[in-house]
N, C-alpha and C. Protein backbone atom coordinates (compact mmCIF):
# COMPACT_ATOMS: atom_id res chain seq x y z
N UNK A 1 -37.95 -24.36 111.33
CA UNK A 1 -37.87 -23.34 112.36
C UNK A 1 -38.71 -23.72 113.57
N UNK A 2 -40.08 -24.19 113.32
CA UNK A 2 -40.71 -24.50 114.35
C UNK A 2 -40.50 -25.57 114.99
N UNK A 3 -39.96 -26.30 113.97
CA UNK A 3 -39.23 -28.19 115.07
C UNK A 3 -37.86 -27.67 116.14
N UNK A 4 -37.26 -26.44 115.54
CA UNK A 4 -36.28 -26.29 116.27
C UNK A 4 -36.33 -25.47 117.79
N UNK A 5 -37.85 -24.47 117.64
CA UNK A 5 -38.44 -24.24 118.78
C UNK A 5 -38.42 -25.22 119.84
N UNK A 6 -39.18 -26.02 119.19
CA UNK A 6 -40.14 -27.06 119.81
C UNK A 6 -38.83 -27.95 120.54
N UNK A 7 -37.69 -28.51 119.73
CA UNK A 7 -37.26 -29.14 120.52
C UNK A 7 -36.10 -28.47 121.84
N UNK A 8 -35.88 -26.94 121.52
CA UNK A 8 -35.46 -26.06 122.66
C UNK A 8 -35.92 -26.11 123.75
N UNK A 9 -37.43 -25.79 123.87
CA UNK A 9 -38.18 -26.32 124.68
C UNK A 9 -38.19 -27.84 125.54
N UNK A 10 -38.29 -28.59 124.79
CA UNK A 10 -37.58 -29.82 125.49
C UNK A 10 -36.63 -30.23 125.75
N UNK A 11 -35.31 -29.44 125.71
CA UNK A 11 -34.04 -29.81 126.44
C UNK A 11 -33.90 -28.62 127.37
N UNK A 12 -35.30 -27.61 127.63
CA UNK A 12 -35.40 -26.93 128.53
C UNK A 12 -35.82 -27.40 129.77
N UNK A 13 -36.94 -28.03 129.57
CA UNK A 13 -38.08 -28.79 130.13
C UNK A 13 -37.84 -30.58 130.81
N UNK A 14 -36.65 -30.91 130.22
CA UNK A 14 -36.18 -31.97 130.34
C UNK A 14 -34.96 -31.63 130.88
N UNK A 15 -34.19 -30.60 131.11
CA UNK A 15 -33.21 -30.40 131.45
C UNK A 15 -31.63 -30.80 131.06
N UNK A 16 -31.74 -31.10 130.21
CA UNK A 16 -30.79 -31.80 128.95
C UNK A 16 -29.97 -30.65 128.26
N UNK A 17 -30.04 -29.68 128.96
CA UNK A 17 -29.63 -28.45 127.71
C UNK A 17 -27.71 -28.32 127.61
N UNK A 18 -27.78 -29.03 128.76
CA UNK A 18 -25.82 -28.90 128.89
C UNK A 18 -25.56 -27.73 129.15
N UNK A 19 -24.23 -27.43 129.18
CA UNK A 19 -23.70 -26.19 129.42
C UNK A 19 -23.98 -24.55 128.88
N UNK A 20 -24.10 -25.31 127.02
CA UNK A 20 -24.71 -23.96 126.58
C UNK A 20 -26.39 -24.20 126.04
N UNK A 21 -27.08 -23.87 127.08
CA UNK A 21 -29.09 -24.52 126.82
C UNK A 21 -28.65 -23.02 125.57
N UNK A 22 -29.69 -23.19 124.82
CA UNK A 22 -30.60 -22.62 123.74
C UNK A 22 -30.83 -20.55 124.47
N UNK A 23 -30.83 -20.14 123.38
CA UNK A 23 -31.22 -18.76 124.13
C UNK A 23 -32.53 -18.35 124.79
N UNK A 24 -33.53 -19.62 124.42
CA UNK A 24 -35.20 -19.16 124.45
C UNK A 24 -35.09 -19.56 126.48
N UNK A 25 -33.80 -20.32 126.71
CA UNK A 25 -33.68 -20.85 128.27
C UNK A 25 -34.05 -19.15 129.10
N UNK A 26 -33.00 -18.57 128.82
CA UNK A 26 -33.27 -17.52 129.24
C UNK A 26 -34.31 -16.49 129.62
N UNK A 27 -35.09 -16.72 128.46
CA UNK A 27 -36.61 -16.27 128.90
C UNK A 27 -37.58 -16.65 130.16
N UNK A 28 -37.00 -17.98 130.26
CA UNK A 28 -37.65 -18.87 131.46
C UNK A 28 -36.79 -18.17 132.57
N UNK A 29 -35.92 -18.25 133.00
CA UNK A 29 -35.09 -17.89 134.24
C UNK A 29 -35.75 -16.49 134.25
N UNK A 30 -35.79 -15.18 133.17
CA UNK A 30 -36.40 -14.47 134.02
C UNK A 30 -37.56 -14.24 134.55
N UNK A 31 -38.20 -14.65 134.98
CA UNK A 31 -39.86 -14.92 135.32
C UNK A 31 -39.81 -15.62 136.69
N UNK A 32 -38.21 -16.29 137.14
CA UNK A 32 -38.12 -16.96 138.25
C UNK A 32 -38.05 -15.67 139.49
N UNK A 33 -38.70 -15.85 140.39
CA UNK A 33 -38.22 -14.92 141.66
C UNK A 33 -37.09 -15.49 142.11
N UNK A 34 -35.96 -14.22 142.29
CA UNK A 34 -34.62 -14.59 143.12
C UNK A 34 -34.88 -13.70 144.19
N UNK A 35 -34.57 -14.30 145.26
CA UNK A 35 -34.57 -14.07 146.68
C UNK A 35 -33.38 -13.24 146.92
N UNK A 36 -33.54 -12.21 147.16
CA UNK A 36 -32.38 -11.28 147.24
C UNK A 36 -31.70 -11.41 149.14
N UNK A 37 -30.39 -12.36 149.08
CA UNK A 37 -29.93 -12.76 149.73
C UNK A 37 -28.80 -11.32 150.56
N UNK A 38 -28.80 -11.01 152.12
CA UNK A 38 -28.44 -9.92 152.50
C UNK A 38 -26.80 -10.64 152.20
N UNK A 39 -26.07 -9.70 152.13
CA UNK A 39 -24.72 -10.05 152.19
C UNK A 39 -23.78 -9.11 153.25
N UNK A 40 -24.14 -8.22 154.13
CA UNK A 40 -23.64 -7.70 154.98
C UNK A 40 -24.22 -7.08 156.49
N UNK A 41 -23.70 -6.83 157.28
CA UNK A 41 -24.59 -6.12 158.51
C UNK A 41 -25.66 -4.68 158.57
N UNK A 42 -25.13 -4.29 157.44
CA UNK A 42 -25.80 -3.08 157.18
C UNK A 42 -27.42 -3.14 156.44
N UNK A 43 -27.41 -3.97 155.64
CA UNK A 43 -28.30 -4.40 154.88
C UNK A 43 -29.58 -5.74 156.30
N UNK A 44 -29.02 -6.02 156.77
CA UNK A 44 -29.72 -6.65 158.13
C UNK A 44 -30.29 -5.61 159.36
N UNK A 45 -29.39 -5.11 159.31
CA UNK A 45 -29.98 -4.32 160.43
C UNK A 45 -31.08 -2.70 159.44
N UNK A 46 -30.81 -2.43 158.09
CA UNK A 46 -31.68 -2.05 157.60
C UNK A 46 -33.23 -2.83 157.56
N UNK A 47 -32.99 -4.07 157.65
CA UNK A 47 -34.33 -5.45 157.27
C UNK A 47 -34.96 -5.05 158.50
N UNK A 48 -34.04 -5.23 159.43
CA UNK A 48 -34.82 -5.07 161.20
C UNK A 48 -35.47 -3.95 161.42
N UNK A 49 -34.88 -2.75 160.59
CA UNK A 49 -35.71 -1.58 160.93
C UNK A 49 -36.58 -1.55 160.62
N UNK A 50 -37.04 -1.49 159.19
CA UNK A 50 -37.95 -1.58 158.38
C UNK A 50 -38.98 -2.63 158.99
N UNK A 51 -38.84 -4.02 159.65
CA UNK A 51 -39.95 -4.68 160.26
C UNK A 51 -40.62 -4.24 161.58
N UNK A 52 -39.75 -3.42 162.04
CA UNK A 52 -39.66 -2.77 163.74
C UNK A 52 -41.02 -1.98 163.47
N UNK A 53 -40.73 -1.30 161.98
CA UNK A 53 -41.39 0.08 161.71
C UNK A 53 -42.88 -0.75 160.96
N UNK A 54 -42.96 -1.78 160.39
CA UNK A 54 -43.84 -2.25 160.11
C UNK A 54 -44.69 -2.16 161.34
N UNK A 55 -44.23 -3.09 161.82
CA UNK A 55 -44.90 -3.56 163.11
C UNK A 55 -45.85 -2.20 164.30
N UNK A 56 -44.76 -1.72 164.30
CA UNK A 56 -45.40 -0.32 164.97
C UNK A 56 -47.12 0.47 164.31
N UNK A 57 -46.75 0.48 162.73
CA UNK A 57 -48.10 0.76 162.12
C UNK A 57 -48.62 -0.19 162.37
N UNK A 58 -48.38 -1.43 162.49
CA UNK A 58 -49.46 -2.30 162.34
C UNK A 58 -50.38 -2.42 164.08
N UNK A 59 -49.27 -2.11 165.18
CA UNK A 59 -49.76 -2.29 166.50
C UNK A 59 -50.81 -0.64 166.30
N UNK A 60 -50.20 0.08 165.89
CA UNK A 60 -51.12 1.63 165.98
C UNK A 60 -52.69 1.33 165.31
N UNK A 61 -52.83 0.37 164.00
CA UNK A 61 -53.84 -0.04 163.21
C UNK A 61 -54.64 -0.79 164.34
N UNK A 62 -54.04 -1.90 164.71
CA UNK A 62 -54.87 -2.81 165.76
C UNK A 62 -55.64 -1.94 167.14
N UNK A 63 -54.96 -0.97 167.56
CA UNK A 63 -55.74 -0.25 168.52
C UNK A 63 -56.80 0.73 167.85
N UNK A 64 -56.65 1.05 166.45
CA UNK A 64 -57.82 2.06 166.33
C UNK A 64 -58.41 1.44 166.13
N UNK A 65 -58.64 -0.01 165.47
CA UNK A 65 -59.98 -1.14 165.39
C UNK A 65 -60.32 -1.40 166.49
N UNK A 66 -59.50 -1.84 167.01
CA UNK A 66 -60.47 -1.65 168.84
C UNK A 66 -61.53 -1.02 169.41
N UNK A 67 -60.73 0.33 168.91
CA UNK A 67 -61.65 1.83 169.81
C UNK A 67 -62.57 1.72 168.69
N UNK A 68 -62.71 1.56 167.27
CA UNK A 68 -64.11 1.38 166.61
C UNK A 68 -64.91 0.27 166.80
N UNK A 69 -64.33 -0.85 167.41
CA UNK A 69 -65.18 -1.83 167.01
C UNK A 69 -65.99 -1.57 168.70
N UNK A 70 -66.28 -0.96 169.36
CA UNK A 70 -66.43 -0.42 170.75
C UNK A 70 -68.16 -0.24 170.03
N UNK A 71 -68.41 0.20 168.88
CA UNK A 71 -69.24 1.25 168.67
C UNK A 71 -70.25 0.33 167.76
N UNK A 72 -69.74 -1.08 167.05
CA UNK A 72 -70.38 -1.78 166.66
C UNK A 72 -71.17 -3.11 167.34
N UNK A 73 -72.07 -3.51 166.94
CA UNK A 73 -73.28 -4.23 167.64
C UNK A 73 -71.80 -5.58 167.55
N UNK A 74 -72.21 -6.07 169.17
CA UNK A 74 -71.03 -7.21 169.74
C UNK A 74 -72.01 -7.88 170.07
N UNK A 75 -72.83 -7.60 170.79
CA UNK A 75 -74.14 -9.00 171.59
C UNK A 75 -75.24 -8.36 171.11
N UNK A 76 -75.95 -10.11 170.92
CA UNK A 76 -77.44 -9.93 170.60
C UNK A 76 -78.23 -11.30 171.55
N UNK A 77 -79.55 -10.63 172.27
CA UNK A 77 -79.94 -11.62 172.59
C UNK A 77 -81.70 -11.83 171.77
N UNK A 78 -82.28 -12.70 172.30
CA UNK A 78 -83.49 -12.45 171.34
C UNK A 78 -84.02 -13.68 172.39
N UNK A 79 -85.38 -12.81 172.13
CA UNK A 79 -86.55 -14.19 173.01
C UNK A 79 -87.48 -14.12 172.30
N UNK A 80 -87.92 -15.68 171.96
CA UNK A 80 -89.45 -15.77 171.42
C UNK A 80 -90.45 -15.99 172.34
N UNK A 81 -91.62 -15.35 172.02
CA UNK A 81 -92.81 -15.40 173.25
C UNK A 81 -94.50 -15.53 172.70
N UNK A 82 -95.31 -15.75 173.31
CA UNK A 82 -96.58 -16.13 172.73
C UNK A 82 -97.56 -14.85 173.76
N UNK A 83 -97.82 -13.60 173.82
CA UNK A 83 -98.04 -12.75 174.20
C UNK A 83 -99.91 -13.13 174.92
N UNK A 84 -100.41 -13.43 173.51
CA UNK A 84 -101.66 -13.77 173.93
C UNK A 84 -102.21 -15.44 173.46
N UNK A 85 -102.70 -16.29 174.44
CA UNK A 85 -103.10 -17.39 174.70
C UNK A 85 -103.82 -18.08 173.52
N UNK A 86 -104.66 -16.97 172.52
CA UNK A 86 -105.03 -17.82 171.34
C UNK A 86 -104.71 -17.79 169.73
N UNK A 87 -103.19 -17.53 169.92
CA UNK A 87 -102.38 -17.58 168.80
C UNK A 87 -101.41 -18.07 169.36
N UNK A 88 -100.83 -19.75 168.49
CA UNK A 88 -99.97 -19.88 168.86
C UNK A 88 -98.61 -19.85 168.29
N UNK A 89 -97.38 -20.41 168.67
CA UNK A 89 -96.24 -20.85 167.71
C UNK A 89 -94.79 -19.77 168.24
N UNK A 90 -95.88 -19.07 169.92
CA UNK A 90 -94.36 -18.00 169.83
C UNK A 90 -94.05 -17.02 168.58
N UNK A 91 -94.78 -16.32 167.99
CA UNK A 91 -94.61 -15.60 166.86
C UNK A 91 -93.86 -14.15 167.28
N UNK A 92 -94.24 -13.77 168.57
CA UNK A 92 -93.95 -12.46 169.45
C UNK A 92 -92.09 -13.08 169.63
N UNK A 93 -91.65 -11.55 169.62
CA UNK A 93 -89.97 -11.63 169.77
C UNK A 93 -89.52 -10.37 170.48
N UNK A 94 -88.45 -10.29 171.37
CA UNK A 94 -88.02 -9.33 172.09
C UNK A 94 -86.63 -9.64 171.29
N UNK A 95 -85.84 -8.72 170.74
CA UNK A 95 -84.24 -8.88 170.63
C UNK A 95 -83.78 -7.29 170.61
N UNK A 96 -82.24 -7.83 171.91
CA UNK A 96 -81.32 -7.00 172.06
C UNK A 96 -80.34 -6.42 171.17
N UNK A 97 -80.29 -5.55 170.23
CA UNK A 97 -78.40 -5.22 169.99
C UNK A 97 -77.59 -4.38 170.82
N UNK A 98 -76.66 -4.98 171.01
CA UNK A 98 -75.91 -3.48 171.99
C UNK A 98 -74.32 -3.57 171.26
N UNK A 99 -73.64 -2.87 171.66
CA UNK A 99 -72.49 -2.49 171.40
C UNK A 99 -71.45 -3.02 172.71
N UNK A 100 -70.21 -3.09 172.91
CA UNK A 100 -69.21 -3.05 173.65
C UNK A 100 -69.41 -2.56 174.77
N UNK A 101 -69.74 -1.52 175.18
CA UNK A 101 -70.82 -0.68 176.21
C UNK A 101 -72.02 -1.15 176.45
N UNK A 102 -72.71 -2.00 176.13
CA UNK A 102 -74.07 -2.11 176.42
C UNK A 102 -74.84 -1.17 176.00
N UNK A 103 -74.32 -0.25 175.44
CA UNK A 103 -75.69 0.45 174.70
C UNK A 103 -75.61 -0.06 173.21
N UNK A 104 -77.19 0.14 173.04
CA UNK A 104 -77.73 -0.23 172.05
C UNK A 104 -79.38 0.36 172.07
N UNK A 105 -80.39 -1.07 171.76
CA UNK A 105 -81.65 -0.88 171.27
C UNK A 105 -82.47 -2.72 171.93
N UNK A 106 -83.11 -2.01 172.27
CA UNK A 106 -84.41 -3.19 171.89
C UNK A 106 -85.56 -3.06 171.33
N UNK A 107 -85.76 -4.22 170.43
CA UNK A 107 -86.77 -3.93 169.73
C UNK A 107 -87.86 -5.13 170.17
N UNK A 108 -89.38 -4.88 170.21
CA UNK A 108 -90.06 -6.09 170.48
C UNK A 108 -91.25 -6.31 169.28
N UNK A 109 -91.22 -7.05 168.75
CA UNK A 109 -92.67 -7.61 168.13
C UNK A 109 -94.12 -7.96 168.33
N UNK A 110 -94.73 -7.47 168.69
CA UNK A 110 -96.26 -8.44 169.43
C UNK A 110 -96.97 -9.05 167.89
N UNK A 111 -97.26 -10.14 167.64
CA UNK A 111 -98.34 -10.21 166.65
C UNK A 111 -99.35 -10.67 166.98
N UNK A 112 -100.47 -10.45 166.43
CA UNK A 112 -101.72 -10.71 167.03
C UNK A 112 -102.43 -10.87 165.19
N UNK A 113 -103.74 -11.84 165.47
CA UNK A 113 -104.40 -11.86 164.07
C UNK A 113 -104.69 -10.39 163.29
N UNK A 114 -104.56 -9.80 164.25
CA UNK A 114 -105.37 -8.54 163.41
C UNK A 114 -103.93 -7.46 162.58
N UNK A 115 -102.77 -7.75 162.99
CA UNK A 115 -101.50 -7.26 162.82
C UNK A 115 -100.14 -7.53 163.84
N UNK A 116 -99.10 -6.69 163.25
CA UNK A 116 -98.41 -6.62 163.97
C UNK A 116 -97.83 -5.08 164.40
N UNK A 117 -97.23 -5.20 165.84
CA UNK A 117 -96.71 -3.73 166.44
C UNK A 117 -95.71 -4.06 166.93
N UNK A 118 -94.72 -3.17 166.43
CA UNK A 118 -92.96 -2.96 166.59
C UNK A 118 -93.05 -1.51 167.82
N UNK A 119 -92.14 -2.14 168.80
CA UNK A 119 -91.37 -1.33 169.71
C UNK A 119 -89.95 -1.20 169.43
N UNK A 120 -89.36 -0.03 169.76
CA UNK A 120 -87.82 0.25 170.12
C UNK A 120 -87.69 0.74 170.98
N UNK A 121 -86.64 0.53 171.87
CA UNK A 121 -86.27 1.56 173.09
C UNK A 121 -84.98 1.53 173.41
N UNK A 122 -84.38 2.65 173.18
CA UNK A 122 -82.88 3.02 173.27
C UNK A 122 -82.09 2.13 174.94
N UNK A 123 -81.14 1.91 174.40
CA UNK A 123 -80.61 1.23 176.02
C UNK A 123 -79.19 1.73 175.70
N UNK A 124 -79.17 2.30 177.34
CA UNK A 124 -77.48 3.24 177.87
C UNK A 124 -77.05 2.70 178.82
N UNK A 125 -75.77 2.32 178.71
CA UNK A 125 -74.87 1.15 179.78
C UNK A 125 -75.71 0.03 180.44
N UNK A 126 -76.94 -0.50 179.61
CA UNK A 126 -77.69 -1.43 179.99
C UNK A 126 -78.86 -1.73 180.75
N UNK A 127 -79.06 -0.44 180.28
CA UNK A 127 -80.26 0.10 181.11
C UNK A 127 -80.98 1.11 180.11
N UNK A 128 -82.42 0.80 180.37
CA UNK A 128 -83.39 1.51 179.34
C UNK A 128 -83.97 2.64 180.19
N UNK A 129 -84.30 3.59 180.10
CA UNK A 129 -84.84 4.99 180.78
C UNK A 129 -86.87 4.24 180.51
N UNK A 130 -86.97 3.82 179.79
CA UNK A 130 -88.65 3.18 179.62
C UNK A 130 -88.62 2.15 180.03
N UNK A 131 -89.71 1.87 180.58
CA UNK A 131 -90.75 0.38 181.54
C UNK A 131 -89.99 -0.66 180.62
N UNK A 132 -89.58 -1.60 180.94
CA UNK A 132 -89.02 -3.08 180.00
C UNK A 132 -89.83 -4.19 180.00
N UNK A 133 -90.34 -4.66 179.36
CA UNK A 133 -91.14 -6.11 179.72
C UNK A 133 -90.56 -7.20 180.20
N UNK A 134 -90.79 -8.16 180.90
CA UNK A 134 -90.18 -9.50 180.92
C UNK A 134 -89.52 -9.66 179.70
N UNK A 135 -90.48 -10.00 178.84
CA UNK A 135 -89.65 -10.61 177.64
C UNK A 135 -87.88 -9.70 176.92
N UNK A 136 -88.09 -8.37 177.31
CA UNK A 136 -87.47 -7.25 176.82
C UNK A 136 -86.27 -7.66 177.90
N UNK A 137 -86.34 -7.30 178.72
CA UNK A 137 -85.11 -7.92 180.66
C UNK A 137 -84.77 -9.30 180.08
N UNK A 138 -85.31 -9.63 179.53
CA UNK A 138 -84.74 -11.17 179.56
C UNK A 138 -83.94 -11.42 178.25
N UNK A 139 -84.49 -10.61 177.41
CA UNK A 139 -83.70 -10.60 175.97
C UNK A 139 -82.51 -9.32 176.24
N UNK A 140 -82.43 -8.65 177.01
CA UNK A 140 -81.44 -7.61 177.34
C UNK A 140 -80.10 -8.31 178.35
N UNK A 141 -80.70 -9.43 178.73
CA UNK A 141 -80.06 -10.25 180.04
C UNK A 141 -79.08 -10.85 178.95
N UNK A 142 -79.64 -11.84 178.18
CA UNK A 142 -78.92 -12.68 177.54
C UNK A 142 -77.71 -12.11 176.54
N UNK A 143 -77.98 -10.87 176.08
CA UNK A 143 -77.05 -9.98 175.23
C UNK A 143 -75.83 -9.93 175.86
N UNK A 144 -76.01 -9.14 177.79
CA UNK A 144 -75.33 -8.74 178.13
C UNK A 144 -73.90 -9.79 178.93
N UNK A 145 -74.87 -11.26 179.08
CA UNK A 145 -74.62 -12.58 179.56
C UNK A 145 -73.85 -13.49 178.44
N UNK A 146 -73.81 -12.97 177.17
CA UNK A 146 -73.11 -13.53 176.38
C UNK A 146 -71.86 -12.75 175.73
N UNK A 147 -71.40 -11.86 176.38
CA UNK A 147 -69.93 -11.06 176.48
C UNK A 147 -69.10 -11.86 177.33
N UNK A 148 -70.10 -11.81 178.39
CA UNK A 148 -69.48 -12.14 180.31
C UNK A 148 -69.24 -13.28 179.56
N UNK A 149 -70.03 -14.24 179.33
CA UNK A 149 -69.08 -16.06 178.50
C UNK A 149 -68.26 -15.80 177.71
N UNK A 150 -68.24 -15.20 176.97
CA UNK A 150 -66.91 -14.86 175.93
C UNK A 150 -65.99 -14.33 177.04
N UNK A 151 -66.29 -13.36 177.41
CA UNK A 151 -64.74 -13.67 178.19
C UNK A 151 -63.94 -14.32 179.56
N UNK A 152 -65.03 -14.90 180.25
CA UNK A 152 -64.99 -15.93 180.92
C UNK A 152 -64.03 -17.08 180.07
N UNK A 153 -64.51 -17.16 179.04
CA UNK A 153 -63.97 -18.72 178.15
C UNK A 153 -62.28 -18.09 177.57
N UNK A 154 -62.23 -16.78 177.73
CA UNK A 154 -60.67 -16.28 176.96
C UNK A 154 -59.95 -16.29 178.32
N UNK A 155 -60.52 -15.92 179.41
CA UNK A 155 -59.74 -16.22 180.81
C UNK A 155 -59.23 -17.67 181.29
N UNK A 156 -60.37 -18.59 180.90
CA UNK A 156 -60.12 -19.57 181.32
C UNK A 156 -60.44 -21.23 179.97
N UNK A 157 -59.47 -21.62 179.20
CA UNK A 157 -59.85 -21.86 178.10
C UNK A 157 -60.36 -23.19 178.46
N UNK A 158 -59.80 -24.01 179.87
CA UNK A 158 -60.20 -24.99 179.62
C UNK A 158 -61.80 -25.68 179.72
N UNK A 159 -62.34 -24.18 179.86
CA UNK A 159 -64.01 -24.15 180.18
C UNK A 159 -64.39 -24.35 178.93
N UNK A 160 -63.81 -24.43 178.03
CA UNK A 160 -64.39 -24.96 176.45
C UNK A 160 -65.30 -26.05 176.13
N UNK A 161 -64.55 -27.04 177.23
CA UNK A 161 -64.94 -28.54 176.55
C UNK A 161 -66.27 -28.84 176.13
């Protein structure tokens, strides 16, 4: 019984089966995907609708990611700085996040031997309502300066090189 398996299998597998292959052939064919081939105009122009209508959800999907991704952090800039003269290595950091809008946050670091002190200060269309430091303007600059290149480079691609 089992040699006779076994050799079904190989005039399956070998393709030898002739006209009438073995019944176990059958098992194999169904497991094959058949491509369900249209055979009239009705059935085509049903296909077209149905992709028309795809497509439409899918263009409606692509604009609400848009209008959310508006709201997520797009540019960051960040500056390292050495605040006071006898610590060195640049340990002090100013970095920007902002959003699509330019609003966001800056946050700055000072460290000094004795600790460290964290600033934040809210920023609205790119502009902070509180005093900014150099280091803070300059890390707010670069955030807002690295959109303007991104899309400078989608306007004009051959600025890539």
């Amino acid at each position: 019984m089992a040699e006779r398996a076994c050799l079904e299998n190989m005039y399956i597998l070998k393709g030898i089966g002739g006209s009438n292959p073995p019944a176990s052939a059958n098992m194999f064919n169904f497991f094959k995907k058949r491509q369900k081939k249209s055979r009239n105009l009705k059935e085509i122009l049903d296909f077209i609708k149905k992709l028309e209508k795809d497509f439409h959800n899918l263009s409606r999907e692509l604009e609400s990611l848009k209008k959310e991704s508006k709201f997520s952090i797009q540019k960051i800039g960040i500056v390292r700085f050495n605040p006071f003269s006898e610590i060195g290595g640049a340990q002090s950091f100013s970095i920007a996040f902002l959003d699509g809008k330019n609003n966001g946050v800056v946050i700055t670091s000072l460290y000094t031997r004795e600790g460290n002190r964290v600033y934040g200060k809210p920023i609205k269309n790119g502009k902070s309502e509180y005093l900014l430091s150099e280091e803070e303007k300059e890390a707010l600059k670069k955030a807002i300066s690295k959109n303007n290149e991104k899309r400078k480079s989608k306007l004009n691609p051959s600025t890539n090189a």
